[in-house]
Protein backbone atom coordinates (compact mmCIF):
# COMPACT_ATOMS: atom_id res chain seq x y z
CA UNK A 1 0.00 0.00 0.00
CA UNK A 2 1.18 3.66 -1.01
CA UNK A 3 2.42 6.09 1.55
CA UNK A 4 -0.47 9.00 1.48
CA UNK A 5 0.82 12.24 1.53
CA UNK A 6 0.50 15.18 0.22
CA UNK A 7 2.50 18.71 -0.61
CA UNK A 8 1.50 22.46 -1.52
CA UNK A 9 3.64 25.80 -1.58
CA UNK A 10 3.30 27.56 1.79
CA UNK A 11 2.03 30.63 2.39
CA UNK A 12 4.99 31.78 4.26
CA UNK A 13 8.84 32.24 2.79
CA UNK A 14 11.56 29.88 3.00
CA UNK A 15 13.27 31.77 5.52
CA UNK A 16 9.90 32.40 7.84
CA UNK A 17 9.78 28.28 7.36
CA UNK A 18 13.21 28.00 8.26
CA UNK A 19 13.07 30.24 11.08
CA UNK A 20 9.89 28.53 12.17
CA UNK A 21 10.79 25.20 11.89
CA UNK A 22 8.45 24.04 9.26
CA UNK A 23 10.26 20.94 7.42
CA UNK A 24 10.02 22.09 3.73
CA UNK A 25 11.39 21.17 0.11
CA UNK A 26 12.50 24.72 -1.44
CA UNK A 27 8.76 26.35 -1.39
CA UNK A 28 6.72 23.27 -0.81
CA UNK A 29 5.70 21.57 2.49
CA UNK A 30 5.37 18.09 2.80
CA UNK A 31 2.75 16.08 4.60
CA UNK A 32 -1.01 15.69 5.72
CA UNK A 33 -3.57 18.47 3.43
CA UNK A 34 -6.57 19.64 6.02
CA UNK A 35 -8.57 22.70 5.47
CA UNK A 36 -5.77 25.02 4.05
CA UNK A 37 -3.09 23.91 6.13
CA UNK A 38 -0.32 21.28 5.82
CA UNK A 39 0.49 19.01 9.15
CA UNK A 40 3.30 16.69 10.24
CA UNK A 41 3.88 14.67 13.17
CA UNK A 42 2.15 14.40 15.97
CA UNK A 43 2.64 16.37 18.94
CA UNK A 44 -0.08 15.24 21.69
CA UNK A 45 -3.25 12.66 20.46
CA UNK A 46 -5.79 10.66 22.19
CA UNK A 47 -9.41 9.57 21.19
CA UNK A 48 -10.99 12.93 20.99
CA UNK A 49 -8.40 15.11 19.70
CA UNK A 50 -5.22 15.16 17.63
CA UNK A 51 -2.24 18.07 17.79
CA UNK A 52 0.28 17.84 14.63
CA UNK A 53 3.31 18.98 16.06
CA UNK A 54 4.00 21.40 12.61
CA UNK A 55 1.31 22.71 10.72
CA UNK A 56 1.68 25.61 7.87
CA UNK A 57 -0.98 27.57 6.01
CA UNK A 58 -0.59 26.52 2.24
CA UNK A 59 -2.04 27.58 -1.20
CA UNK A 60 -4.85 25.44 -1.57
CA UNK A 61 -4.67 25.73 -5.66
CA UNK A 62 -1.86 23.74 -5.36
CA UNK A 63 -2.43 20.97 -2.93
CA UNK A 64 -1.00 17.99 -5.08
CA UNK A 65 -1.29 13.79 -3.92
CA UNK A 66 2.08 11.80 -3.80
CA UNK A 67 1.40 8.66 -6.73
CA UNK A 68 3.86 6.42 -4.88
CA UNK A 69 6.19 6.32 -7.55
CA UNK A 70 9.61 8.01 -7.92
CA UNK A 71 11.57 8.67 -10.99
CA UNK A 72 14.99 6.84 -11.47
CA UNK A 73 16.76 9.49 -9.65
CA UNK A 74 14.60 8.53 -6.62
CA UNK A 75 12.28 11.76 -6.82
CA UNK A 76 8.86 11.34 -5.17
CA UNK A 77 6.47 11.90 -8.12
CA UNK A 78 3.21 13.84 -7.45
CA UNK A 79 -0.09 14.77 -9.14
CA UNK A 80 0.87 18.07 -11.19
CA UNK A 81 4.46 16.97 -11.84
CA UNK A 82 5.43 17.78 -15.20
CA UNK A 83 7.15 14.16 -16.21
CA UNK A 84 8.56 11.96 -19.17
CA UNK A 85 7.48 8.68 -19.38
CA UNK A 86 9.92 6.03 -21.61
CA UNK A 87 10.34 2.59 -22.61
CA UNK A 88 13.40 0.61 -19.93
CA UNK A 89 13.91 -1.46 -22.68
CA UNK A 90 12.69 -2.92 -26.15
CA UNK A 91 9.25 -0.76 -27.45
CA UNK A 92 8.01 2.57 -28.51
CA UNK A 93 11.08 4.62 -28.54
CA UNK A 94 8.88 7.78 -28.14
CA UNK A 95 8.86 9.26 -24.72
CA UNK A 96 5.81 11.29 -23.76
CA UNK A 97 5.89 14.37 -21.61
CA UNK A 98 2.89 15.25 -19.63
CA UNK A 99 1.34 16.25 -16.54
CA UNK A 100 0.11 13.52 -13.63
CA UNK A 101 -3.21 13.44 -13.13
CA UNK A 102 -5.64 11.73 -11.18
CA UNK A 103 -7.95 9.86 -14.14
CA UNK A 104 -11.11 7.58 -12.98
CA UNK A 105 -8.81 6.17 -9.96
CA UNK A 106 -5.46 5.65 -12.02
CA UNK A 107 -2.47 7.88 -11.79
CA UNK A 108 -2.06 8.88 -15.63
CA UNK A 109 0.47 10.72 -17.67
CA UNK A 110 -1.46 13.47 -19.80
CA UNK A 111 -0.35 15.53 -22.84
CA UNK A 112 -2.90 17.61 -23.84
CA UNK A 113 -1.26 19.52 -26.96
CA UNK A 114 -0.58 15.73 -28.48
CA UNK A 115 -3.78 14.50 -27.44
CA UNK A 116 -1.78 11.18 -25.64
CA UNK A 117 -2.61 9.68 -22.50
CA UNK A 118 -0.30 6.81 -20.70
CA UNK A 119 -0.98 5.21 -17.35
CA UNK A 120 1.90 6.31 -15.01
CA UNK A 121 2.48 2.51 -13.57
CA UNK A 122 3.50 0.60 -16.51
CA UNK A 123 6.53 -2.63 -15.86
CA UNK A 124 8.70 -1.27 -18.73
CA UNK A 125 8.31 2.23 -18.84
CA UNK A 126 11.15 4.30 -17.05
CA UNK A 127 9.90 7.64 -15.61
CA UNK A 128 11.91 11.43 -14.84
CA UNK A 129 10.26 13.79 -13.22
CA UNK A 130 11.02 17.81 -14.60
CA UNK A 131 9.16 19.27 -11.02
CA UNK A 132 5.89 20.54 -10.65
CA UNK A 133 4.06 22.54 -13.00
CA UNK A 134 3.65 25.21 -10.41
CA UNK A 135 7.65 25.50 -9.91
CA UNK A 136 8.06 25.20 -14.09
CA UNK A 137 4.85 27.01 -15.62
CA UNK A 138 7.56 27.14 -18.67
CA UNK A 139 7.59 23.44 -18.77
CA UNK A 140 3.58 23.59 -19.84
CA UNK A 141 4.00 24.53 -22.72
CA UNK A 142 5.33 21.29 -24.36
CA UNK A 143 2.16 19.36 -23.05
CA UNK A 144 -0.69 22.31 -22.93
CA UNK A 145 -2.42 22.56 -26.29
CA UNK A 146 -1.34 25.44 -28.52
CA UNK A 147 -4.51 27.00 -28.92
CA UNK A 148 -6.04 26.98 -25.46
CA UNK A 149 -8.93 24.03 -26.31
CA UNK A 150 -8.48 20.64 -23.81
């Protein structure tokens, strides 16, 4: 079973994270998504109640689910990742670039501009994660479709 987690820029700077001791990944906060706010670890719990011991207002726009999958170079891959997706071995040659997106219950890898669609777990298919689309807007461009339709 996948780990479920969850990340989103914070509201507040790297250094006011730093400072504050919110664990973080350049602008992005790792962990549990409630209501606005990211939280990790727990700090006190019993039946009725439960304290996270870090907790850090976050853009809501871009809450994004961890797949359970992580690229060759061991990068956690997560919904609105902008990704390649490529054959290990023997197959289609053609890689295909795209954003991961929840689908009917499967993770999948979508480019709109090429109208393709690939299911992010597939055995022979290697996978490299570019970042998220809200750290490379430039990156959207190669899978967005040219004219604004999707």
């Amino acid at each position: 079973m996948r780990e479920i987690k969850f990340k989103a820029i914070s509201e507040l700077s790297e250094q006011q994270m730093n400072e504050s001791g919110v664990p973080h990944k350049g602008k992005f906060v790792v962990g549990m998504y409630n209501d606005g706010y990211m939280l990790d670890g727990t700090a006190d719990a019993d039946d009725d109640y439960y304290t996270p011991e870090v907790w850090c207002a976050v853009k809501s726009a871009t809450v994004s689910e961890y797949t359970g999958r992580q690229d060759f170079n061991h990068v956690e891959a997560y919904e609105n990742d902008i990704v390649s997706l490529f054959h290990d071995n023997l197959g289609d040659p053609e890689s295909l670039m795209g954003v991961i997106e929840l689908c009917d219950g499967q993770w999948i890898v979508h480019n709109y501009r090429h109208k393709r669609t690939l299911p992010l777990y597939q055995e022979t298919m290697g996978l490299l994660s570019y970042g998220s689309k809200f750290d490379h807007p430039e990156l959207l461009e190669e899978v967005k479709p040219s004219n604004g339709d999707e």
